[in-house]
PDB file of N, CA and C in Angstrom:
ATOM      1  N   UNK A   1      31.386  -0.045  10.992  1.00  0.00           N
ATOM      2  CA  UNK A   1      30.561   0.815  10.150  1.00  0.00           C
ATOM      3  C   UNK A   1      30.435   0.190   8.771  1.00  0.00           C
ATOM      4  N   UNK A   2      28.925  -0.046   8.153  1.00  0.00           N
ATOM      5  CA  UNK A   2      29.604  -0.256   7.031  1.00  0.00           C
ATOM      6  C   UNK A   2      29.070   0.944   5.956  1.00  0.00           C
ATOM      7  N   UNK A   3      29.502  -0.144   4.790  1.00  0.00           N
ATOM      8  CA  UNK A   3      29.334   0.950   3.344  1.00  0.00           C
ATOM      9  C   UNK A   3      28.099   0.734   3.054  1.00  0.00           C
ATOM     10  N   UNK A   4      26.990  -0.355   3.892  1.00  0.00           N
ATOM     11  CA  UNK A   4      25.972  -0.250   2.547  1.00  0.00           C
ATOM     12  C   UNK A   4      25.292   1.171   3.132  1.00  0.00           C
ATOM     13  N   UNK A   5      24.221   1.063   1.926  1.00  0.00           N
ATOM     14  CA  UNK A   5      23.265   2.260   1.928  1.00  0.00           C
ATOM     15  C   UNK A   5      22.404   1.901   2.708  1.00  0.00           C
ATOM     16  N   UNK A   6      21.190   2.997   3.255  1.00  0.00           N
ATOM     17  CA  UNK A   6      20.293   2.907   4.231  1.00  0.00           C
ATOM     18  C   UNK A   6      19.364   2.348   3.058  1.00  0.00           C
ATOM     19  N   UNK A   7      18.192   1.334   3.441  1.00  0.00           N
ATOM     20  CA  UNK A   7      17.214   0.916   2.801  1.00  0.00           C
ATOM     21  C   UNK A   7      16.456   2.814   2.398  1.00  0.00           C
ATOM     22  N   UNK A   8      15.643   2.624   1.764  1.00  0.00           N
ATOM     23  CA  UNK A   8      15.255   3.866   0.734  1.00  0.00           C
ATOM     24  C   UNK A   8      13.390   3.572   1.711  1.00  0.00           C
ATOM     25  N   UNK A   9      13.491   2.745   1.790  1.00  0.00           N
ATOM     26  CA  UNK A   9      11.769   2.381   2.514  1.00  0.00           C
ATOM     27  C   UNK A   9      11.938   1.723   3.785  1.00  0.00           C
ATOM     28  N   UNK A  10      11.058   1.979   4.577  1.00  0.00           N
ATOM     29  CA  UNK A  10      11.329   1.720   6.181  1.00  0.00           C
ATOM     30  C   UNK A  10      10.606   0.108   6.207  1.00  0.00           C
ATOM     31  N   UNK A  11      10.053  -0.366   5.017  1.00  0.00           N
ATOM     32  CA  UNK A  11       9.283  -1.438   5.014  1.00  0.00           C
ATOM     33  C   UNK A  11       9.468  -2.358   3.332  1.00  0.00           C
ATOM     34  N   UNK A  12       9.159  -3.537   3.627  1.00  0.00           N
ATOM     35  CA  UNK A  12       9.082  -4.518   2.037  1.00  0.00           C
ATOM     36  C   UNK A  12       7.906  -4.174   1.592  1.00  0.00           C
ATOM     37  N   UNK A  13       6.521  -4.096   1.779  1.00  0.00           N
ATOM     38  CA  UNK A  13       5.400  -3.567   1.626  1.00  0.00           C
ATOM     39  C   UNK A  13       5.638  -2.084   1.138  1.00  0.00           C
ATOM     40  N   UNK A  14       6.381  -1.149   1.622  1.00  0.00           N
ATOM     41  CA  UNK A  14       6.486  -0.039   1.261  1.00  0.00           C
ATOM     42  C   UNK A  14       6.896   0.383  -0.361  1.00  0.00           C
ATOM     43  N   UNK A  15       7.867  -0.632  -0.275  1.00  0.00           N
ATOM     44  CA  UNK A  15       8.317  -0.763  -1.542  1.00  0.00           C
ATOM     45  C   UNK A  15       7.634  -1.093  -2.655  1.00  0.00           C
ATOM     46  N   UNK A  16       7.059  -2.623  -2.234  1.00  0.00           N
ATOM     47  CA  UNK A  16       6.520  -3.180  -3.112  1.00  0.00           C
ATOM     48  C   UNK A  16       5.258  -2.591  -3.458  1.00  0.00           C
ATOM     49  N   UNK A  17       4.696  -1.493  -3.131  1.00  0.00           N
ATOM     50  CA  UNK A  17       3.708  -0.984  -3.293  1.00  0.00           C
ATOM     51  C   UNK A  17       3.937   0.073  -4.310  1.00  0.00           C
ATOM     52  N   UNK A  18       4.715   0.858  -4.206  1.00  0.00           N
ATOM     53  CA  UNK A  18       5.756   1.885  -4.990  1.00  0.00           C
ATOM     54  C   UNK A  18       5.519   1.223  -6.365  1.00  0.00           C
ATOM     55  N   UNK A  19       6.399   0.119  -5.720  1.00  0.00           N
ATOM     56  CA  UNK A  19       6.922  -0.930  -7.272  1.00  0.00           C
ATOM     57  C   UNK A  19       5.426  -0.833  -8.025  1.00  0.00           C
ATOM     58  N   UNK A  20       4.695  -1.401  -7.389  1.00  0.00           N
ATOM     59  CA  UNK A  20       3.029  -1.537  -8.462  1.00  0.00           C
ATOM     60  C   UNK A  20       2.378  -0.679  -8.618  1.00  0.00           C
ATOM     61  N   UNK A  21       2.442   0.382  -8.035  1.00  0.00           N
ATOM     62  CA  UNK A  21       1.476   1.900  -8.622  1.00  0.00           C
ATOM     63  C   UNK A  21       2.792   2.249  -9.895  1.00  0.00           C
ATOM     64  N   UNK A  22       3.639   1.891  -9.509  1.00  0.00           N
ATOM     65  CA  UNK A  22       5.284   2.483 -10.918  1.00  0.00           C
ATOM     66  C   UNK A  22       4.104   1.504 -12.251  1.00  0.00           C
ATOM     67  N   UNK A  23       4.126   0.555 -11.721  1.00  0.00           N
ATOM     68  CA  UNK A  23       3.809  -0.567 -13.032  1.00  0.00           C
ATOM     69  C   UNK A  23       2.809   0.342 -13.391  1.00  0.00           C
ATOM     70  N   UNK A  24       1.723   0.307 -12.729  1.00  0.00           N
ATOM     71  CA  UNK A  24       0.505   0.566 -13.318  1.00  0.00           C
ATOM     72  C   UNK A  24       0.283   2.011 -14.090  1.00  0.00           C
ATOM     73  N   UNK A  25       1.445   3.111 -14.116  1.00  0.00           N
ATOM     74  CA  UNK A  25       1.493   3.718 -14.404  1.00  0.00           C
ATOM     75  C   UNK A  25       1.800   3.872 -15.554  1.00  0.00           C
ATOM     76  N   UNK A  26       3.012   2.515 -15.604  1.00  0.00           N
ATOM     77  CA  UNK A  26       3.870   2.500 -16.794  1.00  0.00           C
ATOM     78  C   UNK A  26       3.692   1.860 -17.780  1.00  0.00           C
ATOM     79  N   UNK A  27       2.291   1.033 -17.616  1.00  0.00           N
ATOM     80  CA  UNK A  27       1.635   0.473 -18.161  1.00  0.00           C
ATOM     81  C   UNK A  27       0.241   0.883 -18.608  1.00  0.00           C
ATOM     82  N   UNK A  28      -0.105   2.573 -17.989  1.00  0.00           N
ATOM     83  CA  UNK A  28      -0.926   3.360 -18.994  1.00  0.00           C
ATOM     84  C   UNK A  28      -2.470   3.294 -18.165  1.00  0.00           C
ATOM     85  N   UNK A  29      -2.798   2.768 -16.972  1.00  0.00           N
ATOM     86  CA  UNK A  29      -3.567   2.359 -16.432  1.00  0.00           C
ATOM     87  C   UNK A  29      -4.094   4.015 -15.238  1.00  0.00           C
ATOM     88  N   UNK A  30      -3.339   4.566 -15.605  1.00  0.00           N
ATOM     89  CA  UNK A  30      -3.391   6.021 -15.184  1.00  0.00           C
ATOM     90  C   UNK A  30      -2.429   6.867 -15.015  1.00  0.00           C
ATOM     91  N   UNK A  31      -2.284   8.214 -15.272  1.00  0.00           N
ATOM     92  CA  UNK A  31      -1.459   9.850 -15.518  1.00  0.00           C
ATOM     93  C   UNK A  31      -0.938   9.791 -14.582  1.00  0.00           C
ATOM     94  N   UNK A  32       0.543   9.826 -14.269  1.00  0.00           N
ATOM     95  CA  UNK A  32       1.095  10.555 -13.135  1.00  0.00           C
ATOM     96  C   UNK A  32       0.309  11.540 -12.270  1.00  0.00           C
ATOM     97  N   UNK A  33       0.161  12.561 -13.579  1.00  0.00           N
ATOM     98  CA  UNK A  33      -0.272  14.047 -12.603  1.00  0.00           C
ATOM     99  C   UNK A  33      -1.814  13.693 -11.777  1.00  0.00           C
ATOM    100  N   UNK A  34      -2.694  12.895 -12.106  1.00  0.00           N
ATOM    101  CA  UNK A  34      -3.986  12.034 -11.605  1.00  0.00           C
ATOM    102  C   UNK A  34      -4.040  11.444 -10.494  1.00  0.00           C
ATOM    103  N   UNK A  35      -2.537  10.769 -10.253  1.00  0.00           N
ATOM    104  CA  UNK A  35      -1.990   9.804  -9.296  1.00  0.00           C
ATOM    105  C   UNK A  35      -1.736  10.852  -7.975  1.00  0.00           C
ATOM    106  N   UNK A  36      -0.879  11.569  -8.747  1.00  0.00           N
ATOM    107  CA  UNK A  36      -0.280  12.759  -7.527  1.00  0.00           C
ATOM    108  C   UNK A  36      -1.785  13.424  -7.091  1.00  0.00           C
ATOM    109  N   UNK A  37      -2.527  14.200  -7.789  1.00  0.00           N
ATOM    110  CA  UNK A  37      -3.522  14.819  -7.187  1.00  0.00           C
ATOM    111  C   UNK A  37      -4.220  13.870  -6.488  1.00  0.00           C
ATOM    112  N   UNK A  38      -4.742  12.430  -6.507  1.00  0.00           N
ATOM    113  CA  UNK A  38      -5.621  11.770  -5.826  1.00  0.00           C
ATOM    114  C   UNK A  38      -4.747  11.443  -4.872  1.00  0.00           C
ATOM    115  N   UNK A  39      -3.421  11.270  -4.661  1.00  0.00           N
ATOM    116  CA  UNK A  39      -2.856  10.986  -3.321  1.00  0.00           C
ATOM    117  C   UNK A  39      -2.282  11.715  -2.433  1.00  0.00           C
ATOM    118  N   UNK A  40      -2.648  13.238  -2.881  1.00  0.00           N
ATOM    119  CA  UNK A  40      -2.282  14.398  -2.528  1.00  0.00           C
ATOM    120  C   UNK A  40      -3.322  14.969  -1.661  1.00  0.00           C
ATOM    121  N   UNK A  41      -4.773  14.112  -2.327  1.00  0.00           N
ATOM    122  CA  UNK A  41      -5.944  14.850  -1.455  1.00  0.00           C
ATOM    123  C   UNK A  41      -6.101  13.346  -0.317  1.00  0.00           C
ATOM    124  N   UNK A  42      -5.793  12.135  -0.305  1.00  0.00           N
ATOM    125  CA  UNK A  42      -5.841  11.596   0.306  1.00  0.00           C
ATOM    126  C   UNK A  42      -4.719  11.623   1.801  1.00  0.00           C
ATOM    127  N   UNK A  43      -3.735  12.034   1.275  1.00  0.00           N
ATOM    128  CA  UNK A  43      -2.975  12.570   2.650  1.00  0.00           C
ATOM    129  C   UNK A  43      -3.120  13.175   3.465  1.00  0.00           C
ATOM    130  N   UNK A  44      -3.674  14.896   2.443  1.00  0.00           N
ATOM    131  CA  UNK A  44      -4.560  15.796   3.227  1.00  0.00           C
ATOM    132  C   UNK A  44      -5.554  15.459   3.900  1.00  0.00           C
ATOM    133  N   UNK A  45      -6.708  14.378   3.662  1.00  0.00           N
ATOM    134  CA  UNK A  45      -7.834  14.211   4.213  1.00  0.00           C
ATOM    135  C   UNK A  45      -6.803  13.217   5.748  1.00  0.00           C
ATOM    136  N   UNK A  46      -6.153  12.660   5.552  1.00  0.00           N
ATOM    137  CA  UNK A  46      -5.472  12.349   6.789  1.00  0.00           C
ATOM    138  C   UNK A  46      -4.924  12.580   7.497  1.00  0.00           C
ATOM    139  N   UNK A  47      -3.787  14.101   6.729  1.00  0.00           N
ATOM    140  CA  UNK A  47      -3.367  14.622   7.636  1.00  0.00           C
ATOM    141  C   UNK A  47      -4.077  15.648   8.305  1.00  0.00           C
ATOM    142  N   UNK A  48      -5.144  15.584   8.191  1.00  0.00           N
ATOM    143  CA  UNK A  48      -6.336  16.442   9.171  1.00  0.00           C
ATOM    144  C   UNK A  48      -6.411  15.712  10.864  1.00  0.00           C
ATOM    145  N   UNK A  49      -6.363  14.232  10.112  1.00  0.00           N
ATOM    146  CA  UNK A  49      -6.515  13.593  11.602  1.00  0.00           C
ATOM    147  C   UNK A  49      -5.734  13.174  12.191  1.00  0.00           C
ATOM    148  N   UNK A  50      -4.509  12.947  11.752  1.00  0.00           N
ATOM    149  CA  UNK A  50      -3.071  12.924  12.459  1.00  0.00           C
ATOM    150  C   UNK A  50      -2.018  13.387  11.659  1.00  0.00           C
ATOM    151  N   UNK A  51      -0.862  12.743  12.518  1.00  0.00           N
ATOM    152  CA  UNK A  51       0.262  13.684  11.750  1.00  0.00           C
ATOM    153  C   UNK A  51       0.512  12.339  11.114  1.00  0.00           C
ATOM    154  N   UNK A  52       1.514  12.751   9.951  1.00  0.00           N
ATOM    155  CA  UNK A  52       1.956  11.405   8.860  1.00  0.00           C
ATOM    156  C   UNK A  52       3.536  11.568   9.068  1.00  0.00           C
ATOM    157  N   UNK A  53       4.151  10.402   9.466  1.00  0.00           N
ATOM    158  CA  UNK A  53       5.182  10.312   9.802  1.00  0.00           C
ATOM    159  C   UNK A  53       6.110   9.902   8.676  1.00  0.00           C
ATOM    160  N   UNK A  54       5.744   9.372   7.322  1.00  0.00           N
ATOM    161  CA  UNK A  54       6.243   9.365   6.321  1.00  0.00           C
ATOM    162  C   UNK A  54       6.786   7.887   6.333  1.00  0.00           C
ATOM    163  N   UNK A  55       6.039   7.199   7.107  1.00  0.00           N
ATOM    164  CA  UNK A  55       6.468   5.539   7.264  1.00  0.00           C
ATOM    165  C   UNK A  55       5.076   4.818   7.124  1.00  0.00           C
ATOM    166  N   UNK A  56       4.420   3.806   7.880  1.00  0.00           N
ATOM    167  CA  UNK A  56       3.614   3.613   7.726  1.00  0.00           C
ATOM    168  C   UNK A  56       1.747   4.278   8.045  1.00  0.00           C
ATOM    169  N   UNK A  57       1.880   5.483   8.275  1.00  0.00           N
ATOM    170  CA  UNK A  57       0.937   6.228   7.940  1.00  0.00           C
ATOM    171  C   UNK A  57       0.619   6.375   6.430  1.00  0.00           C
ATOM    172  N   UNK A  58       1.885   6.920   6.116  1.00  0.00           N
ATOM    173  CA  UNK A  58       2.116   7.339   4.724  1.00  0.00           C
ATOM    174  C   UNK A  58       1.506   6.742   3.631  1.00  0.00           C
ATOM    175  N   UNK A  59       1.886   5.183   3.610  1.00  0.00           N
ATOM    176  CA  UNK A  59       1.786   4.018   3.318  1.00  0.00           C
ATOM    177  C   UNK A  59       0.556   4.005   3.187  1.00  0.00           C
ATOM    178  N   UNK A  60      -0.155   4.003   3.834  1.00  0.00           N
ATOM    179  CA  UNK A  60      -1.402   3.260   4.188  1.00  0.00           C
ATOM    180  C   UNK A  60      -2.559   4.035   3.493  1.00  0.00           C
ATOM    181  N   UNK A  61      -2.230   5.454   3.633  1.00  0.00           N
ATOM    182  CA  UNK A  61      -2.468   6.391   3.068  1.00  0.00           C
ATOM    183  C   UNK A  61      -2.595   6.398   1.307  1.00  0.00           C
ATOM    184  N   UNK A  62      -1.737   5.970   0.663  1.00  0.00           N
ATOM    185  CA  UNK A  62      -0.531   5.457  -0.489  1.00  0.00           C
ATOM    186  C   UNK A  62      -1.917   4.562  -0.915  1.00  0.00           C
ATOM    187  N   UNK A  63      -1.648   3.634  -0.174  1.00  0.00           N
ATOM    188  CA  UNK A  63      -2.620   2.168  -0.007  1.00  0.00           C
ATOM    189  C   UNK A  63      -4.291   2.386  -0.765  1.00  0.00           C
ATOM    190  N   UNK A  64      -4.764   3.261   0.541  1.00  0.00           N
ATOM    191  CA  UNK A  64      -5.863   3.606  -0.066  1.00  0.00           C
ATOM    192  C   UNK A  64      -6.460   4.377  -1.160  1.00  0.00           C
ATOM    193  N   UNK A  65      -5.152   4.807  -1.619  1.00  0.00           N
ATOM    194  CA  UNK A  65      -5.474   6.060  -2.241  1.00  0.00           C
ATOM    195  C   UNK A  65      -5.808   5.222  -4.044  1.00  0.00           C
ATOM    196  N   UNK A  66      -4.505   3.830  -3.982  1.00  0.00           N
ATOM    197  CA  UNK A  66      -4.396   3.285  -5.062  1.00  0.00           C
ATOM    198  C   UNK A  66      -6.024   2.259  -5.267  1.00  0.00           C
ATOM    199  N   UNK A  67      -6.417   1.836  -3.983  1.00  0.00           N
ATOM    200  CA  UNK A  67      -7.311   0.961  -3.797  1.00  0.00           C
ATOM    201  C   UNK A  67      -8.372   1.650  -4.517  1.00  0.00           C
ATOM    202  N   UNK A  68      -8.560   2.817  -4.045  1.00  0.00           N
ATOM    203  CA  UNK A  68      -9.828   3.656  -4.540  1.00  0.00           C
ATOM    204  C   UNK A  68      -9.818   4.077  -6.168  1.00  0.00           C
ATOM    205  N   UNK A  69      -8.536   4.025  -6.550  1.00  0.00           N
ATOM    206  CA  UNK A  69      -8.597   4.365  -8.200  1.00  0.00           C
ATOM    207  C   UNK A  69      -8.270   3.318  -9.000  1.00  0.00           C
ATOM    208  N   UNK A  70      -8.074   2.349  -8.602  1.00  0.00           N
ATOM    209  CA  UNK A  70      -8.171   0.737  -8.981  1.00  0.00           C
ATOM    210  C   UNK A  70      -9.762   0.370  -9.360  1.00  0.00           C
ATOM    211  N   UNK A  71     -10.566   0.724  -7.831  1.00  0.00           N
ATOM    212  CA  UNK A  71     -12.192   0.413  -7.912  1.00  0.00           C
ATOM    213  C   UNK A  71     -12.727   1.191  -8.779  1.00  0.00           C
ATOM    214  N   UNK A  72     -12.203   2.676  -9.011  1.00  0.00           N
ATOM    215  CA  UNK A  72     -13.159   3.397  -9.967  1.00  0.00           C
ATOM    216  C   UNK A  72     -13.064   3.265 -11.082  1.00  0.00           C
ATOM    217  N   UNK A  73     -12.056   2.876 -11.619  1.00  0.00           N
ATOM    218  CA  UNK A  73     -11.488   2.606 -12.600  1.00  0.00           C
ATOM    219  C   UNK A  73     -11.375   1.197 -13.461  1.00  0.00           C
ATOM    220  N   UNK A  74     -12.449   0.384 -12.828  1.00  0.00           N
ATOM    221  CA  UNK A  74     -12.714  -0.906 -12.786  1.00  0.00           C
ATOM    222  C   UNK A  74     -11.540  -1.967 -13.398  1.00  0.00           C
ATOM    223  N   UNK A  75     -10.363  -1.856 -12.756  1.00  0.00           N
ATOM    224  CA  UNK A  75      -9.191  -2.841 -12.674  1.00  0.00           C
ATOM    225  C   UNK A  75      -9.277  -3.886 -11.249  1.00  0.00           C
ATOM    226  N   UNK A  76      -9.990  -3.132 -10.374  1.00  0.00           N
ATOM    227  CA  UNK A  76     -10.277  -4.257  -9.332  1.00  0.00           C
ATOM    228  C   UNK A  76     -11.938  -3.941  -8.646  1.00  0.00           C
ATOM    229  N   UNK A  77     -12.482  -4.949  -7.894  1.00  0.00           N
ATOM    230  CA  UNK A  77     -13.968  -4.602  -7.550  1.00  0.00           C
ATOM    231  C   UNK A  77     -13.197  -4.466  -5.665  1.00  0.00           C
ATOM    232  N   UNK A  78     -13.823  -3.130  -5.667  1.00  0.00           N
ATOM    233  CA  UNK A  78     -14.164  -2.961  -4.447  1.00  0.00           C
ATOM    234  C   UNK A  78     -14.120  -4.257  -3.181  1.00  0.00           C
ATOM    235  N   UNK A  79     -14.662  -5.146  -3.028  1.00  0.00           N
ATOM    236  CA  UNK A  79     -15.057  -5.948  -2.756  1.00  0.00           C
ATOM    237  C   UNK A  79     -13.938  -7.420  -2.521  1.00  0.00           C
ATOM    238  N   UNK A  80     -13.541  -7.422  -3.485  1.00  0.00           N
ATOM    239  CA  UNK A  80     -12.335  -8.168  -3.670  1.00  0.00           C
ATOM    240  C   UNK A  80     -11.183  -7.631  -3.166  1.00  0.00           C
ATOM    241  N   UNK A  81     -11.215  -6.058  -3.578  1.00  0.00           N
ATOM    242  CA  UNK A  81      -9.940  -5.407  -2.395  1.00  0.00           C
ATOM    243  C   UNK A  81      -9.594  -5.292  -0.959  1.00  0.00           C
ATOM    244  N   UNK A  82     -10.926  -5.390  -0.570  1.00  0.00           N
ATOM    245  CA  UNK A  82     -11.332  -5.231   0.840  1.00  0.00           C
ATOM    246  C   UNK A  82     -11.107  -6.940   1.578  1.00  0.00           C
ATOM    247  N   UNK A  83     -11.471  -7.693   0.775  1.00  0.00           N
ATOM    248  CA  UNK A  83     -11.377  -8.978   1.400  1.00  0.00           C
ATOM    249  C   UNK A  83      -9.600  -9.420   1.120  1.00  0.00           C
ATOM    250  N   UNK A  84      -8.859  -9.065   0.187  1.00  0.00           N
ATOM    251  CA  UNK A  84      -7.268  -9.164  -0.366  1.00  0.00           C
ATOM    252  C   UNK A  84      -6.829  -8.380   1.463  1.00  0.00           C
ATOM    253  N   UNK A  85      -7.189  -7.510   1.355  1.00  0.00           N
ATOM    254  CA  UNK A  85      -6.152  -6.713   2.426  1.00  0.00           C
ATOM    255  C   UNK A  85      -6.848  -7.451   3.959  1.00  0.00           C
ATOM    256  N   UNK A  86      -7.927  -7.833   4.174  1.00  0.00           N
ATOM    257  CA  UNK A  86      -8.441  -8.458   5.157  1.00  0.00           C
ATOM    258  C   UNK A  86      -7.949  -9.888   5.438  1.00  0.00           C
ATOM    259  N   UNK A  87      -7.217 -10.218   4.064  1.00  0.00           N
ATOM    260  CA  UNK A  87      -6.443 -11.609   4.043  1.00  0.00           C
ATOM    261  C   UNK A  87      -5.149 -11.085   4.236  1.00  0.00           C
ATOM    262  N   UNK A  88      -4.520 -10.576   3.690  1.00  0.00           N
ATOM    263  CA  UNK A  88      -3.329  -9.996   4.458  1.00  0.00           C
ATOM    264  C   UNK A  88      -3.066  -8.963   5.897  1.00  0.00           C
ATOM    265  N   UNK A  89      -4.146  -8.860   6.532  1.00  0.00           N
ATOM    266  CA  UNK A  89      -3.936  -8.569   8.144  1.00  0.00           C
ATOM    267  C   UNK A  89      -3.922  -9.812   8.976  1.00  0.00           C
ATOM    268  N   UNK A  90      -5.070 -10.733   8.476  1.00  0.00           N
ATOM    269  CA  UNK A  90      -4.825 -11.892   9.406  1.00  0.00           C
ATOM    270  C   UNK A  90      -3.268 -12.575   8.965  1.00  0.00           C
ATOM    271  N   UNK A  91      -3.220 -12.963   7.641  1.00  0.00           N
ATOM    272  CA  UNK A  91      -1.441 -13.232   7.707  1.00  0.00           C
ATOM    273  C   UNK A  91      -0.726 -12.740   8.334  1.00  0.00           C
ATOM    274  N   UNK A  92      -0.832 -11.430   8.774  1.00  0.00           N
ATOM    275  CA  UNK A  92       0.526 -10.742   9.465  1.00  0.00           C
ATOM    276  C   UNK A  92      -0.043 -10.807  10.980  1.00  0.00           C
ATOM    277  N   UNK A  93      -1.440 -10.964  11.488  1.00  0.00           N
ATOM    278  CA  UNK A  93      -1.195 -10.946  12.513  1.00  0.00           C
ATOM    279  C   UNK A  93      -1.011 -12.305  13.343  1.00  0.00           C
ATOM    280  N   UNK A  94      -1.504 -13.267  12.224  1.00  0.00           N
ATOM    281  CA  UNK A  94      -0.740 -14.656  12.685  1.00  0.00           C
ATOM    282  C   UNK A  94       0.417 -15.189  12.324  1.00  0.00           C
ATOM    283  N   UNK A  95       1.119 -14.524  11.677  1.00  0.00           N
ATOM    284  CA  UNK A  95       2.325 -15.187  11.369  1.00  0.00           C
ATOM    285  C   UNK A  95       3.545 -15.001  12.379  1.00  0.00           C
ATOM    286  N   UNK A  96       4.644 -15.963  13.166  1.00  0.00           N
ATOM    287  CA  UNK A  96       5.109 -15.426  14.040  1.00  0.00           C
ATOM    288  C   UNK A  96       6.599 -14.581  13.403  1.00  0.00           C
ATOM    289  N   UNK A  97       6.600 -13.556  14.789  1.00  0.00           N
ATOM    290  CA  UNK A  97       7.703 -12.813  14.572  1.00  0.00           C
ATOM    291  C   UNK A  97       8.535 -12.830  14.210  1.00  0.00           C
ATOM    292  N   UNK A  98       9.571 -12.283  12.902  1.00  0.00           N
ATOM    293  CA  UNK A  98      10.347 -12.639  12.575  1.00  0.00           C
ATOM    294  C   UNK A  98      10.468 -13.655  11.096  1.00  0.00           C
ATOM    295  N   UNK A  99       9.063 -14.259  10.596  1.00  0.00           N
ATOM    296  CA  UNK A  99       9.078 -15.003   9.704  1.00  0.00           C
ATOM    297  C   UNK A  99       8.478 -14.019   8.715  1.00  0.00           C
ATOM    298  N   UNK A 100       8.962 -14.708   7.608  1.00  0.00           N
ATOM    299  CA  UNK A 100       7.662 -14.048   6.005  1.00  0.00           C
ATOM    300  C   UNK A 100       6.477 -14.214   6.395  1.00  0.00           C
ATOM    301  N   UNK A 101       5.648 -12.847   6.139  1.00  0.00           N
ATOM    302  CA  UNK A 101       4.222 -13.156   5.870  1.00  0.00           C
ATOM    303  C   UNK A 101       3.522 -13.354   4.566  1.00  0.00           C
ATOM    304  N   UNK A 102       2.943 -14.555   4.604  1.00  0.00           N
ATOM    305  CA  UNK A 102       1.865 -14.980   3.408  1.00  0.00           C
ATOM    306  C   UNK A 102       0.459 -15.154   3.495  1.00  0.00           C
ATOM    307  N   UNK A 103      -0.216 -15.291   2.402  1.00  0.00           N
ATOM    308  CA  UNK A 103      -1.736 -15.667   2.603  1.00  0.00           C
ATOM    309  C   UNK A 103      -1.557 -16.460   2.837  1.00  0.00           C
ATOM    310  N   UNK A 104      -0.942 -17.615   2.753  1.00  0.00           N
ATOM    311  CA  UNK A 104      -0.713 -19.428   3.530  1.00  0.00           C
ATOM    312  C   UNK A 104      -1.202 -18.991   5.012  1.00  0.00           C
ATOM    313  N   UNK A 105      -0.504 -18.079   5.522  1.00  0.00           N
ATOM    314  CA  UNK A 105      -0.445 -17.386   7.207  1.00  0.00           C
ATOM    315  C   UNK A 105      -2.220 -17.448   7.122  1.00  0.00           C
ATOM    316  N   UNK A 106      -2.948 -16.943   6.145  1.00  0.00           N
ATOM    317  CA  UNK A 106      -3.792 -15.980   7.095  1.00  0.00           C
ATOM    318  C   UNK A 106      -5.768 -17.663   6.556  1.00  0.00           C
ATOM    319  N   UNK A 107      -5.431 -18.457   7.643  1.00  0.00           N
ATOM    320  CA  UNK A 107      -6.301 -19.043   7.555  1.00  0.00           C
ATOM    321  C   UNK A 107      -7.874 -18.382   8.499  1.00  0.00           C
ATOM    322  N   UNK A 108      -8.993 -18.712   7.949  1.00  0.00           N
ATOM    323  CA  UNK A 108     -10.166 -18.747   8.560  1.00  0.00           C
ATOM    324  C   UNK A 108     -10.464 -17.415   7.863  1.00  0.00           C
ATOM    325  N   UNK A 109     -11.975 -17.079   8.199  1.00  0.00           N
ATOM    326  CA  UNK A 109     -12.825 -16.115   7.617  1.00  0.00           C
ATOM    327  C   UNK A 109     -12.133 -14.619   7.727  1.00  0.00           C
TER     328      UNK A 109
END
């Protein structure tokens, strides 16, 4: 048995996502209470269509919710977000099991 603690996130992505909506917060780029209501209605609009298991549903959920107030908020273009996360699916779905995934991973269109 040991002593450590259970990881706090079921994922490194999970975290590190946490970690950068924390920054961007803390760095004035938008209100807590703004954050909570836009990811509050984005859950809801999902948890209409399934259930959220509080792992990577959640997440993803999380994900979009930041993506969309990034674009409106013109800190990132639409466009560029969509192609970032389209570069990080092919990384992960070519990278083999068990290794780090990087954009190095995710060659071709």
């Amino acid at each position: 048995m040991s002593d450590r603690p259970e990881p706090v996130f079921e994922a490194p992505w999970h975290a590190q996502l946490f970690a950068l909506t924390v920054h961007l917060n803390e760095a004035g780029h938008f209100g807590w209470p703004d954050w909570a209501a836009r990811f509050g209605a984005t859950l809801k609009r999902h948890g209409l269509e399934r259930d959220l298991n509080g792992g990577d549903d959640y997440f993803t959920a999380w994900l979009e919710a930041l993506e969309h107030m990034m674009a409106e908020r013109g800190m990132a273009e639409a466009q560029a977000l969509a192609e970032m996360r389209a570069a990080w699916e092919r990384a992960y779905l070519t990278t083999p099991h068990g290794a780090p995934v990087t954009l190095d991973d995710a060659v071709g269109p």
